[in-house]
N, C-alpha and C. Protein backbone atom coordinates (compact mmCIF):
# COMPACT_ATOMS: atom_id res chain seq x y z
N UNK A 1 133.67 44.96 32.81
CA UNK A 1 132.35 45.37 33.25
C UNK A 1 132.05 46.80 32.82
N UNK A 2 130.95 46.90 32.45
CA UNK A 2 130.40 48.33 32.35
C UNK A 2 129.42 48.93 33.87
N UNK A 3 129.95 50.09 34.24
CA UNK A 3 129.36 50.55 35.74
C UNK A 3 128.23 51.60 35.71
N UNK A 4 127.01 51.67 36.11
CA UNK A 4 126.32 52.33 36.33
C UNK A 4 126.25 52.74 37.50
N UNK A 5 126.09 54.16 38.04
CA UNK A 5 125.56 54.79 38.85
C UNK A 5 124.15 55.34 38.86
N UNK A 6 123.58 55.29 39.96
CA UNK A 6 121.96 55.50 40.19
C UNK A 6 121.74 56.25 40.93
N UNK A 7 121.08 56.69 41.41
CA UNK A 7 120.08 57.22 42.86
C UNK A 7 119.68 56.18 43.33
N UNK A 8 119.42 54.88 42.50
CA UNK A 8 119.27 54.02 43.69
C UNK A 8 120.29 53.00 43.72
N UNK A 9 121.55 52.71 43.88
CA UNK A 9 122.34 51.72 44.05
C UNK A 9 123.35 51.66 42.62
N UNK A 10 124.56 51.07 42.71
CA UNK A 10 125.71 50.85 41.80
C UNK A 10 125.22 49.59 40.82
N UNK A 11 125.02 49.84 39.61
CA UNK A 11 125.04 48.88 38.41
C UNK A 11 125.98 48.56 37.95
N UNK A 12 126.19 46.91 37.56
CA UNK A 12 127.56 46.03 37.11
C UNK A 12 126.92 45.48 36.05
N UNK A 13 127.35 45.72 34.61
CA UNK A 13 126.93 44.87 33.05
C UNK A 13 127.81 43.88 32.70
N UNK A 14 127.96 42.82 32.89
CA UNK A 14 128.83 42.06 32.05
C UNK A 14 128.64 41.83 30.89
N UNK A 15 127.92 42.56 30.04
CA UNK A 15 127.42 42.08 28.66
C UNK A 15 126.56 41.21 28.46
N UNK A 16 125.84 40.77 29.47
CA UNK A 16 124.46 39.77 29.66
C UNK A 16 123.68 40.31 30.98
N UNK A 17 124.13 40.55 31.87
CA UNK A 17 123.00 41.30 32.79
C UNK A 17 123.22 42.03 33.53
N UNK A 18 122.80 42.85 34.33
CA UNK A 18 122.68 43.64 35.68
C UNK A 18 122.92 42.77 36.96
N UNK A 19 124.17 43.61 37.58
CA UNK A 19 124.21 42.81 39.15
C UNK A 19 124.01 44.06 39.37
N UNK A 20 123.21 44.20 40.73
CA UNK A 20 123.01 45.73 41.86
C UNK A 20 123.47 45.38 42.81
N UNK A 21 124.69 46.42 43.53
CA UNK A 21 125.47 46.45 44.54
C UNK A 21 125.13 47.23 45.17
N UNK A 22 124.81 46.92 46.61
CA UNK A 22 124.42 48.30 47.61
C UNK A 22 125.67 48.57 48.13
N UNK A 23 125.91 50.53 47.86
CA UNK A 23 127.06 50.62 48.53
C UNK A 23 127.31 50.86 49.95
N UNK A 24 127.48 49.88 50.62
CA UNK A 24 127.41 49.87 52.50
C UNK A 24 128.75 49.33 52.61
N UNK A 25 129.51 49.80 53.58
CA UNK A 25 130.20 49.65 54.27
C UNK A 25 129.81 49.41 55.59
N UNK A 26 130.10 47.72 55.72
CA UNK A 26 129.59 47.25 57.33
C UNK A 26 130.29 47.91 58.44
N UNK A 27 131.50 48.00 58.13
CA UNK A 27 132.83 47.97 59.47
C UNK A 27 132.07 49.64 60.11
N UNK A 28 132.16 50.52 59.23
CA UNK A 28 132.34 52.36 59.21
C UNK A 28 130.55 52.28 59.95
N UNK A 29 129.79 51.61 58.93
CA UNK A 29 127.95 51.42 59.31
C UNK A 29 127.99 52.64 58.88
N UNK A 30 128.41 52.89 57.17
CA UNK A 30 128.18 53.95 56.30
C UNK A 30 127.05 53.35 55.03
N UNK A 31 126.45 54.11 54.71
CA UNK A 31 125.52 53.44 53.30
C UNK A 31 124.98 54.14 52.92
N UNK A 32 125.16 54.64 50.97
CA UNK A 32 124.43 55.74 50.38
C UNK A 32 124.55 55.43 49.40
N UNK A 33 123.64 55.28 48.57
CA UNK A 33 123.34 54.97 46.90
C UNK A 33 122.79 55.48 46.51
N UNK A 34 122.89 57.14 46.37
CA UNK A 34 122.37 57.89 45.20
C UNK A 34 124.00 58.16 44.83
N UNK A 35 124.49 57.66 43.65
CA UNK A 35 125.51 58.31 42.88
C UNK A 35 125.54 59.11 41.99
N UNK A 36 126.62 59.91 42.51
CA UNK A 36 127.07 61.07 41.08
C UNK A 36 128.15 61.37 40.76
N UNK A 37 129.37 60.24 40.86
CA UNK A 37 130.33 59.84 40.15
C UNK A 37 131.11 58.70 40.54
N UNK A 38 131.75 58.02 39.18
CA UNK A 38 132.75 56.91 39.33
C UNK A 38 133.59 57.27 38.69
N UNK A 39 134.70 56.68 38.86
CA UNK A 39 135.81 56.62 38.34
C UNK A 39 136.93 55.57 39.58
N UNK A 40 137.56 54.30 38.41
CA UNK A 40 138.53 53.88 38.52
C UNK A 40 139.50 53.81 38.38
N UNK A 41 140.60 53.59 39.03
CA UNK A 41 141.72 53.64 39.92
C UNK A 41 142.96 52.60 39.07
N UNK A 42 144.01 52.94 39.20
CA UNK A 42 145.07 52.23 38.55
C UNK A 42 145.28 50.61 39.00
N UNK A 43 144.44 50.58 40.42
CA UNK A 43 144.17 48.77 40.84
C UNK A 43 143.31 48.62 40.87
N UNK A 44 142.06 49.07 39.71
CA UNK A 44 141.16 48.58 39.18
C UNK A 44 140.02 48.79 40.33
N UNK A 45 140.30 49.29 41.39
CA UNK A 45 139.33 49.69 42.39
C UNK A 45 138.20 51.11 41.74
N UNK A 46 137.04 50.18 42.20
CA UNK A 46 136.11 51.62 41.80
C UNK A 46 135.77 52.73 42.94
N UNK A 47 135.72 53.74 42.57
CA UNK A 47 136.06 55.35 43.32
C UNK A 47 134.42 55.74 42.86
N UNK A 48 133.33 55.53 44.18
CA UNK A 48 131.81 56.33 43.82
C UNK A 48 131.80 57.18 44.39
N UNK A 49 131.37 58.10 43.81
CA UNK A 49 130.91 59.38 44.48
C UNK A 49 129.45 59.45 44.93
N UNK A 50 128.82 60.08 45.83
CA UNK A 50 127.63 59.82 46.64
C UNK A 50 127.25 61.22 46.74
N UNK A 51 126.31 61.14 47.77
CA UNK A 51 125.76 62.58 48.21
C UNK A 51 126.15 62.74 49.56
N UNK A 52 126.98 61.93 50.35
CA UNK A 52 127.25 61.57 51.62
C UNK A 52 128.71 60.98 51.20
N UNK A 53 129.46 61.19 51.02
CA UNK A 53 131.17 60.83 50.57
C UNK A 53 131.06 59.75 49.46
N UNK A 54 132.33 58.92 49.95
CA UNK A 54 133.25 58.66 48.76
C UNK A 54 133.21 56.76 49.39
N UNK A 55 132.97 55.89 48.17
CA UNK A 55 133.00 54.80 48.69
C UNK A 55 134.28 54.22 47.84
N UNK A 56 134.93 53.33 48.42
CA UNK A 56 136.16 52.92 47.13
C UNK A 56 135.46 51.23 47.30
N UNK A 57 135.47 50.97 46.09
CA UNK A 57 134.68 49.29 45.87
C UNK A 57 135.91 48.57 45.24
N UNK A 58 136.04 47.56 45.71
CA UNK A 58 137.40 46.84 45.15
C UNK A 58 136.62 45.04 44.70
N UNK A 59 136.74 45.15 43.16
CA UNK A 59 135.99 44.40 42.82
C UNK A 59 136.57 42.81 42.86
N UNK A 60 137.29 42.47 43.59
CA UNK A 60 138.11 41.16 43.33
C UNK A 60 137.50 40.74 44.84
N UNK A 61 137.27 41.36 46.02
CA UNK A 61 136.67 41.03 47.08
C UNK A 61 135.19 41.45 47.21
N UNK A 62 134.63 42.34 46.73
CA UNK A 62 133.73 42.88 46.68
C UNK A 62 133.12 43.26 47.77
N UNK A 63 133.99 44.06 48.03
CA UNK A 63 133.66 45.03 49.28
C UNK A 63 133.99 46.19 49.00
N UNK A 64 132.99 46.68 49.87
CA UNK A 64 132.83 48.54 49.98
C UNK A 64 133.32 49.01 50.89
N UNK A 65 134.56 50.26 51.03
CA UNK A 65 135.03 51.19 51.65
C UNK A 65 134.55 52.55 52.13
N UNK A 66 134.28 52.82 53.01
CA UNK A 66 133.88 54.44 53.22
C UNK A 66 135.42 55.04 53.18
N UNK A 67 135.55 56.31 52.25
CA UNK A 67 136.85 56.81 52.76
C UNK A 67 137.67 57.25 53.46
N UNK A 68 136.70 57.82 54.36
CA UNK A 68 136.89 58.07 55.88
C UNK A 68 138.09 57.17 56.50
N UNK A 69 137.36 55.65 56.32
CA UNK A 69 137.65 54.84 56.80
C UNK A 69 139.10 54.38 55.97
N UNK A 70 139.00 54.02 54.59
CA UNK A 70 139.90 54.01 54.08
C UNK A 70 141.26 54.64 54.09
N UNK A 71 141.50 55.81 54.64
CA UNK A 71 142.29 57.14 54.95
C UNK A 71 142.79 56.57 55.94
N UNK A 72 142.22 55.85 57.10
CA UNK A 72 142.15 55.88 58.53
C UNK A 72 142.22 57.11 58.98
N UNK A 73 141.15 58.14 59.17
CA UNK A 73 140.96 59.27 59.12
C UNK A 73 140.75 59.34 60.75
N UNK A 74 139.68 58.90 61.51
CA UNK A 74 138.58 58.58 62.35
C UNK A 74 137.62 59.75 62.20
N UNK A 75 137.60 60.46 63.93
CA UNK A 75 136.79 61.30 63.60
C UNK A 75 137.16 62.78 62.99
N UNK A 76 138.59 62.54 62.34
CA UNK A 76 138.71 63.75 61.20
C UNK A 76 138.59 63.78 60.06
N UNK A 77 138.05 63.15 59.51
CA UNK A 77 137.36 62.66 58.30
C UNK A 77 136.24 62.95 58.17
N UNK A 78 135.54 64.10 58.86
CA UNK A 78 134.12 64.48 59.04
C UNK A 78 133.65 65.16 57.86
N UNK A 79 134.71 66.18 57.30
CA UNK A 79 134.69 67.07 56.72
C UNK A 79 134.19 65.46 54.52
N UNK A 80 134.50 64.91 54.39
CA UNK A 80 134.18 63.95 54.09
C UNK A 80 132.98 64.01 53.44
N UNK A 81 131.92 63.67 54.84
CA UNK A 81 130.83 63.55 54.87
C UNK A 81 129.88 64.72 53.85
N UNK A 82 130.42 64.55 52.79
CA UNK A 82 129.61 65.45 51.66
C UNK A 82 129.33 65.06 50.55
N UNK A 83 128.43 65.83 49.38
CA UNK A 83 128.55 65.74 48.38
C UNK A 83 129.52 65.33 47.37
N UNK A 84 129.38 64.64 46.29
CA UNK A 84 130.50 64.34 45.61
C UNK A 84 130.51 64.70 44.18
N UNK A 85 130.67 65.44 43.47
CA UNK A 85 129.92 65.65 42.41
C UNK A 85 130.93 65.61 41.26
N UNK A 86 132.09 65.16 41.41
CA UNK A 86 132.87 64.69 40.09
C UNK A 86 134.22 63.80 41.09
N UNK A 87 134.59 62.54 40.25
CA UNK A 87 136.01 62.30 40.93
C UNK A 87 137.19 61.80 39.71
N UNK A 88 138.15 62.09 39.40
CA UNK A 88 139.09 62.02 38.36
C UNK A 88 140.08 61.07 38.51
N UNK A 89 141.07 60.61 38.02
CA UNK A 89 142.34 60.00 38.42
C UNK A 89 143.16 60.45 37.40
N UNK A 90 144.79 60.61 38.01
CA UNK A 90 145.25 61.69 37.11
C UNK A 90 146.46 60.65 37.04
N UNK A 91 147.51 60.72 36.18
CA UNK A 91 148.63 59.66 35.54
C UNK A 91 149.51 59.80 36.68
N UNK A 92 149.77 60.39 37.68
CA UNK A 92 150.94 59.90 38.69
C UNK A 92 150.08 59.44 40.06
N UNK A 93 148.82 58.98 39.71
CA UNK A 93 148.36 57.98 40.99
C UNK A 93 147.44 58.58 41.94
N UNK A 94 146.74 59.62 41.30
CA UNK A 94 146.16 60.30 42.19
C UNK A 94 144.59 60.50 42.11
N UNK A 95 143.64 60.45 42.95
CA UNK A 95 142.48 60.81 42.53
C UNK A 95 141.79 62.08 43.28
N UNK A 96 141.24 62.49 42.25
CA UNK A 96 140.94 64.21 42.43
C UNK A 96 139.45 63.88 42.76
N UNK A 97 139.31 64.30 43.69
CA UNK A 97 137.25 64.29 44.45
C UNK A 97 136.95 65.69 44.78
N UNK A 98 135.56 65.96 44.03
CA UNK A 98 134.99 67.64 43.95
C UNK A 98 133.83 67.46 44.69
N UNK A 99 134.32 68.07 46.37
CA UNK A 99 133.30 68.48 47.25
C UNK A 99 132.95 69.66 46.85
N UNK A 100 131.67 69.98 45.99
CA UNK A 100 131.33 71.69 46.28
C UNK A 100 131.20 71.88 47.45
N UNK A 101 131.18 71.44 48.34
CA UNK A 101 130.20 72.40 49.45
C UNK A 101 132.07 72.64 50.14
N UNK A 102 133.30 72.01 49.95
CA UNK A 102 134.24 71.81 50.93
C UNK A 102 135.38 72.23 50.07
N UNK A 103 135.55 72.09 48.72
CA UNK A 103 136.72 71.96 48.09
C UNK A 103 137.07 70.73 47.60
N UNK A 104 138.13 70.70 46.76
CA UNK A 104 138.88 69.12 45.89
C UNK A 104 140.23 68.82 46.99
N UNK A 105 139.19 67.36 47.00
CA UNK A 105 140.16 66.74 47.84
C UNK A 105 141.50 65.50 46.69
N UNK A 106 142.68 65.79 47.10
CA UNK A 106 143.50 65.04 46.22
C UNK A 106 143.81 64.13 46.78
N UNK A 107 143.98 62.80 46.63
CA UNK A 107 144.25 61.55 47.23
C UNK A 107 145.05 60.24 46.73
N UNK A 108 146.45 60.42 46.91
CA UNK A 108 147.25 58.99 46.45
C UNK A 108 146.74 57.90 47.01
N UNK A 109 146.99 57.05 45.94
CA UNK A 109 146.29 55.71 46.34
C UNK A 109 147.21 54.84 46.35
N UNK A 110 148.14 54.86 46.43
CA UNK A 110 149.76 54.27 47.09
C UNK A 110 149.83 54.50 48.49
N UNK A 111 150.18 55.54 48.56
CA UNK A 111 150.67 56.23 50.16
C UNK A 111 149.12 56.27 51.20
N UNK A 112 148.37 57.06 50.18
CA UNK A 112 146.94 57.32 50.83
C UNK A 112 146.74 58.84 51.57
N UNK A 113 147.98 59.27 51.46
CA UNK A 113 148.44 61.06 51.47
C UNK A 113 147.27 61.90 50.98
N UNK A 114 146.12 62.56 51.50
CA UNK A 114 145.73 63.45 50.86
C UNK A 114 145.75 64.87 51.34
N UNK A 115 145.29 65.95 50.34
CA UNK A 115 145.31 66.78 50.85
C UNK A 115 144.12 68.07 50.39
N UNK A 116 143.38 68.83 50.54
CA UNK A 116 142.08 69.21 50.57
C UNK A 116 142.36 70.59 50.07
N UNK A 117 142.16 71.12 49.22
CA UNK A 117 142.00 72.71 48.58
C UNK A 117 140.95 73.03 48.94
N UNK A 118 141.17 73.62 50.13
CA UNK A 118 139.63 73.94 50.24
C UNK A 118 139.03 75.41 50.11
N UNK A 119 137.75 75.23 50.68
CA UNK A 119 136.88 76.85 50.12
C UNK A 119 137.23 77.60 51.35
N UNK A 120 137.94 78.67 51.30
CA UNK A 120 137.99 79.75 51.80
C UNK A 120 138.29 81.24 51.59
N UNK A 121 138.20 81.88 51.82
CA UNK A 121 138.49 83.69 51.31
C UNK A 121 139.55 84.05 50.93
N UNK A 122 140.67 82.64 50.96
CA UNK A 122 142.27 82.87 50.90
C UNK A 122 142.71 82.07 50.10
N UNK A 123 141.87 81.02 49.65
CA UNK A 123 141.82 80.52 48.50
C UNK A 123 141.32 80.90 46.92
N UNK A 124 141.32 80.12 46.13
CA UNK A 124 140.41 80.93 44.47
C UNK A 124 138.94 80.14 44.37
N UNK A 125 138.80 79.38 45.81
CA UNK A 125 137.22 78.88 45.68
C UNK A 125 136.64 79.53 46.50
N UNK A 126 137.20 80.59 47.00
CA UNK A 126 136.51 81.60 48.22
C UNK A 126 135.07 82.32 47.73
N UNK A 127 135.63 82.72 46.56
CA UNK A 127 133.85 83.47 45.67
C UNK A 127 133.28 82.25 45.07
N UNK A 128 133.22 80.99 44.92
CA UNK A 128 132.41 80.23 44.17
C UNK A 128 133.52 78.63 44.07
N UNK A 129 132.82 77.78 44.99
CA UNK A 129 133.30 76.84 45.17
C UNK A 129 133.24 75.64 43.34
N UNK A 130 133.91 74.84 43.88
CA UNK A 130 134.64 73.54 42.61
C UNK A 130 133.02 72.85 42.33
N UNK A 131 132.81 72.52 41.05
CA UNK A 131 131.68 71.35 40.67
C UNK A 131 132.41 70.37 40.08
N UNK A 132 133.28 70.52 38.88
CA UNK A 132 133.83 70.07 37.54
C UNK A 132 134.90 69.45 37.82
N UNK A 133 135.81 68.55 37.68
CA UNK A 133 136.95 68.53 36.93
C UNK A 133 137.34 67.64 36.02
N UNK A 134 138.48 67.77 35.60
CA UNK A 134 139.33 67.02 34.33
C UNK A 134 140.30 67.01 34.28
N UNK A 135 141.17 66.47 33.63
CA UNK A 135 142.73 65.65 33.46
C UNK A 135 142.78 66.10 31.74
N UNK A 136 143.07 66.87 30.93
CA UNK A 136 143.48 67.30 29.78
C UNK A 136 144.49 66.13 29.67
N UNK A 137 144.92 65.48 28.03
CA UNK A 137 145.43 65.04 27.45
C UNK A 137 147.51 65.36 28.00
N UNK A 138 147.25 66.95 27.79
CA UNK A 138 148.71 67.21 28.71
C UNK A 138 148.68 66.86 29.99
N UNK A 139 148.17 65.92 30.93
CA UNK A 139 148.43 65.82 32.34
C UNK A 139 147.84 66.90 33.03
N UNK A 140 147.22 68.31 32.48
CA UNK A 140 146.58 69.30 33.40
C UNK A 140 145.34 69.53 33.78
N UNK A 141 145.72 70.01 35.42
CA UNK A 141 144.10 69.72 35.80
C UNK A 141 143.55 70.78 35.87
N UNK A 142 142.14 70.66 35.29
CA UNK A 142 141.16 71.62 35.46
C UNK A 142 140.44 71.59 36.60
N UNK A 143 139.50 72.67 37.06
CA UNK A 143 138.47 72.57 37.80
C UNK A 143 137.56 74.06 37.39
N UNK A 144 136.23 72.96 37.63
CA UNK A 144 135.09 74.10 36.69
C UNK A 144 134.55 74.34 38.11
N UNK A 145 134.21 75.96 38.10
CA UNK A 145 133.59 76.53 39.09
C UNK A 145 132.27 76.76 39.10
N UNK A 146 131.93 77.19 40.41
CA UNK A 146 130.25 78.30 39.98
C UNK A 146 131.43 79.67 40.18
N UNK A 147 130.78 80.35 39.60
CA UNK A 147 131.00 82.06 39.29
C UNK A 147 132.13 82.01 38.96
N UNK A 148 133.62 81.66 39.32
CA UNK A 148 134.71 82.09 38.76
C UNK A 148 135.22 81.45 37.62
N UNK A 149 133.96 80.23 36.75
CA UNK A 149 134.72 79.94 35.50
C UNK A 149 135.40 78.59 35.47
N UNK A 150 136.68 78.46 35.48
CA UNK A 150 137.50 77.62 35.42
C UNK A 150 139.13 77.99 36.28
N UNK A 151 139.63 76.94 36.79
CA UNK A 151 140.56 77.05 37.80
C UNK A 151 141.75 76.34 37.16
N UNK A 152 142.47 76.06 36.74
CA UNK A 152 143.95 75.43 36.79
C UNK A 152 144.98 75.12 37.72
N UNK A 153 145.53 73.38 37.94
CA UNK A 153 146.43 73.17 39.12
C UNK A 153 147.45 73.98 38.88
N UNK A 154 148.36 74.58 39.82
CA UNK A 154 149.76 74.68 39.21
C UNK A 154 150.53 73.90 40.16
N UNK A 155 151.00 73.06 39.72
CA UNK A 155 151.54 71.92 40.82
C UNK A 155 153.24 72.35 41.40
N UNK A 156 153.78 73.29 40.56
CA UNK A 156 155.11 73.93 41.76
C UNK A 156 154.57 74.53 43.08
N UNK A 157 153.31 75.33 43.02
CA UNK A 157 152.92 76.09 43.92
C UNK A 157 151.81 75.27 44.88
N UNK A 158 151.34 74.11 44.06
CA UNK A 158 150.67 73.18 44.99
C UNK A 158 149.51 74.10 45.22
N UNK A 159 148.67 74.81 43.99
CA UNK A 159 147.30 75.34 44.33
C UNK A 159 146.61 75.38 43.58
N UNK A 160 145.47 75.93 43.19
CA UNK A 160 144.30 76.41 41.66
C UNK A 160 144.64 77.51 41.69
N UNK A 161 144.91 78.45 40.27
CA UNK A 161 144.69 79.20 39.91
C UNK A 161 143.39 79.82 39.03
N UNK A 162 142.59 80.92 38.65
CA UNK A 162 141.70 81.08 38.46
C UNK A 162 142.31 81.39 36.61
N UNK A 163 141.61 81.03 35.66
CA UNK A 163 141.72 81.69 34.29
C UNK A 163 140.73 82.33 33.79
N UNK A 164 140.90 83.39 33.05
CA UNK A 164 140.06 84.12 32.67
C UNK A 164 139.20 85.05 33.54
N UNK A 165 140.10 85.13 34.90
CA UNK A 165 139.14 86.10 35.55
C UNK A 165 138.80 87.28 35.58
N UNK A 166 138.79 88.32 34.43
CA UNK A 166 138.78 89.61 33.84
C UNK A 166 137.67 89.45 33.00
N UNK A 167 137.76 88.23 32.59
CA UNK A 167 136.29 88.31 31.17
C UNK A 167 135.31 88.38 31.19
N UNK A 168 134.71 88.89 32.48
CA UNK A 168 132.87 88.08 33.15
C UNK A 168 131.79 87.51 32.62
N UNK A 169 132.64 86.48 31.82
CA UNK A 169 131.47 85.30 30.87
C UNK A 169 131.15 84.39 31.74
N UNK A 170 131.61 84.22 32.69
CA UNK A 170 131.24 82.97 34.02
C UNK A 170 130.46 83.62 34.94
N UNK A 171 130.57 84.49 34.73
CA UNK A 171 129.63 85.84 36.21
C UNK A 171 128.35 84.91 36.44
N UNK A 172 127.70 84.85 37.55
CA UNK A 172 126.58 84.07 37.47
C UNK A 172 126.09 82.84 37.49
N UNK A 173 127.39 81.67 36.47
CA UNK A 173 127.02 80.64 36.03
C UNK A 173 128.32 79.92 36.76
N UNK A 174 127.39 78.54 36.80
CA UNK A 174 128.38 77.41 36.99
C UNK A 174 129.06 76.28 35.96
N UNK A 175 130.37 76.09 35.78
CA UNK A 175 130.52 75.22 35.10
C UNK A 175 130.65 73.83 35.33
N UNK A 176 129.69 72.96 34.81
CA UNK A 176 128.85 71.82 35.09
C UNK A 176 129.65 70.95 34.81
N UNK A 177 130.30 70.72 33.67
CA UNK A 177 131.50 69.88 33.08
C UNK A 177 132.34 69.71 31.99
N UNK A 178 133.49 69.82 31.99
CA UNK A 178 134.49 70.00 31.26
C UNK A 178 134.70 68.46 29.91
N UNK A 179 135.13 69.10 29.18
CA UNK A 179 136.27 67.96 28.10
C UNK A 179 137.52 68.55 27.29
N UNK A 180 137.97 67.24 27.63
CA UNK A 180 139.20 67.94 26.38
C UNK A 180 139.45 67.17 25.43
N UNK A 181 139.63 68.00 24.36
CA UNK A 181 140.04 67.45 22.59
C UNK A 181 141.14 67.98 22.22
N UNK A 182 141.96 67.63 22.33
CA UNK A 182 143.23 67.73 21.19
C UNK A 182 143.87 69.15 22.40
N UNK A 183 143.97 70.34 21.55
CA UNK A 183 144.47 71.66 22.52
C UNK A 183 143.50 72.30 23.09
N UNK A 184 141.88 71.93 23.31
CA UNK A 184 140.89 72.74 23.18
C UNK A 184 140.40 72.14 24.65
N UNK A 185 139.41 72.92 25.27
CA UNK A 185 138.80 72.78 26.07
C UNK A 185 137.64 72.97 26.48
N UNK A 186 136.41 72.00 26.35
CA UNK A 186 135.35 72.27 25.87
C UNK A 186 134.36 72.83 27.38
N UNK A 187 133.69 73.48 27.80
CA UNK A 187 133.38 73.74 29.12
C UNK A 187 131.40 73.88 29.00
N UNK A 188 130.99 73.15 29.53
CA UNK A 188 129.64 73.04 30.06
C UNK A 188 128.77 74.27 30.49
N UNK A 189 128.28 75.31 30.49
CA UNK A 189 127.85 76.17 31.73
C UNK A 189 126.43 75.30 32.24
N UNK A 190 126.31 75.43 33.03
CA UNK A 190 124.79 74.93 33.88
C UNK A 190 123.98 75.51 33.36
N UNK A 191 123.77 76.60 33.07
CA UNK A 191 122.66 77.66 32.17
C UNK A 191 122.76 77.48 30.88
N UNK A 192 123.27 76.55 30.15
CA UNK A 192 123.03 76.04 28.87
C UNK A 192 124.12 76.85 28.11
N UNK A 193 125.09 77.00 27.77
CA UNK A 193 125.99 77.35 26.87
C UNK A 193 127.17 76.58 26.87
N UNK A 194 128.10 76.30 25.41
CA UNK A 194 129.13 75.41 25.82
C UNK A 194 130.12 76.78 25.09
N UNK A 195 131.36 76.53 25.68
CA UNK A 195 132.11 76.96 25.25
C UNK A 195 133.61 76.59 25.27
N UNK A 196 134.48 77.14 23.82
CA UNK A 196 135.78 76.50 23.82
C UNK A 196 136.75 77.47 24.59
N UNK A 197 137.73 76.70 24.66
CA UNK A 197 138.98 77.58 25.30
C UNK A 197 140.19 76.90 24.84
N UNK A 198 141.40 77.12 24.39
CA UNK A 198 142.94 76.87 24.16
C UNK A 198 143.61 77.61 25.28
């Protein structure tokens, strides 16, 4: 299938037509279909991103998950209840979800373990929270900021680090979205400029 996301509801192509899926979750009595990201999962489960969280759609039953619910969070899963504006899956099972307004939440989809980088003054999203991310060809994760640029996991230390924070070419701007080619790293700004990085 080929997947569309909308503002108004999830699109399914089989190469002959459009099915529209509303994404509701009966059990949670969650439901939001303006999307602004997908990405699927190593069991073929689809991962939407919303303006109101994270739905996981598992297409062999065809049912919709709130993640909340999925987590078995209850009512600590509030924090959740946000924007979603990029979600990734990275080669050891994990999917990366970019709350600006909260931080990147990381989430095994084995165990169901997650854990939340979030925005604070003691963190590197303290001056300018996460929009972006990406999975580079080497297994490394990016995350594109507003104002500080671009962030890097370092996974001994289990945090983001900030790159390039001396250069003030990000001052101002947000980076909207990332790619990677070969050693290069291609970066979006929101204010219209692209630029490379090695």
């Amino acid at each position: 299938y080929m997947w569309v996301g909308t503002r108004n509801k999830l699109n399914r192509y089989d190469g002959c037509e459009f099915k529209v899926l509303d994404c509701y979750d009966p059990v949670a009595d969650r439901r939001n279909n303006n999307i602004a990201a997908l990405c699927e999962d190593t069991s073929r489960n689809l991962w939407i991103g919303t303006d109101e969280g994270v739905f996981v759609y598992d297409p062999v039953l065809e049912t919709f998950t709130y993640l909340e619910r999925w987590l078995n969070l209850g009512e600590d899963g509030s924090f959740l209840y946000n924007w979603v504006s990029n979600i990734v899956a990275d080669k050891e099972g994990n999917m990366w979800i970019v709350l600006p307004s909260r931080g990147i939440l990381k989430v095994n989809i084995q165990t169901r373990a997650y854990q939340l980088y979030p925005i604070t003054e003691h963190t590197v999203f303290g001056k300018g929270g996460p929009l972006s991310l990406i999975v580079d060809e080497q297994g490394t994760i990016w995350a594109g900021c507003i104002e500080q640029g671009i962030c890097r996991y370092n996974k001994e230390k289990d945090e983001f680090v900030q790159v390039l924070k001396d250069s003030g070419i990000f001052q101002g701007k947000g980076v909207y979205a990332m790619l990677s080619y070969k050693e290069f790293l291609f970066i979006a700004l929101h204010e219209g400029r692209l630029l490379k990085y090695n």
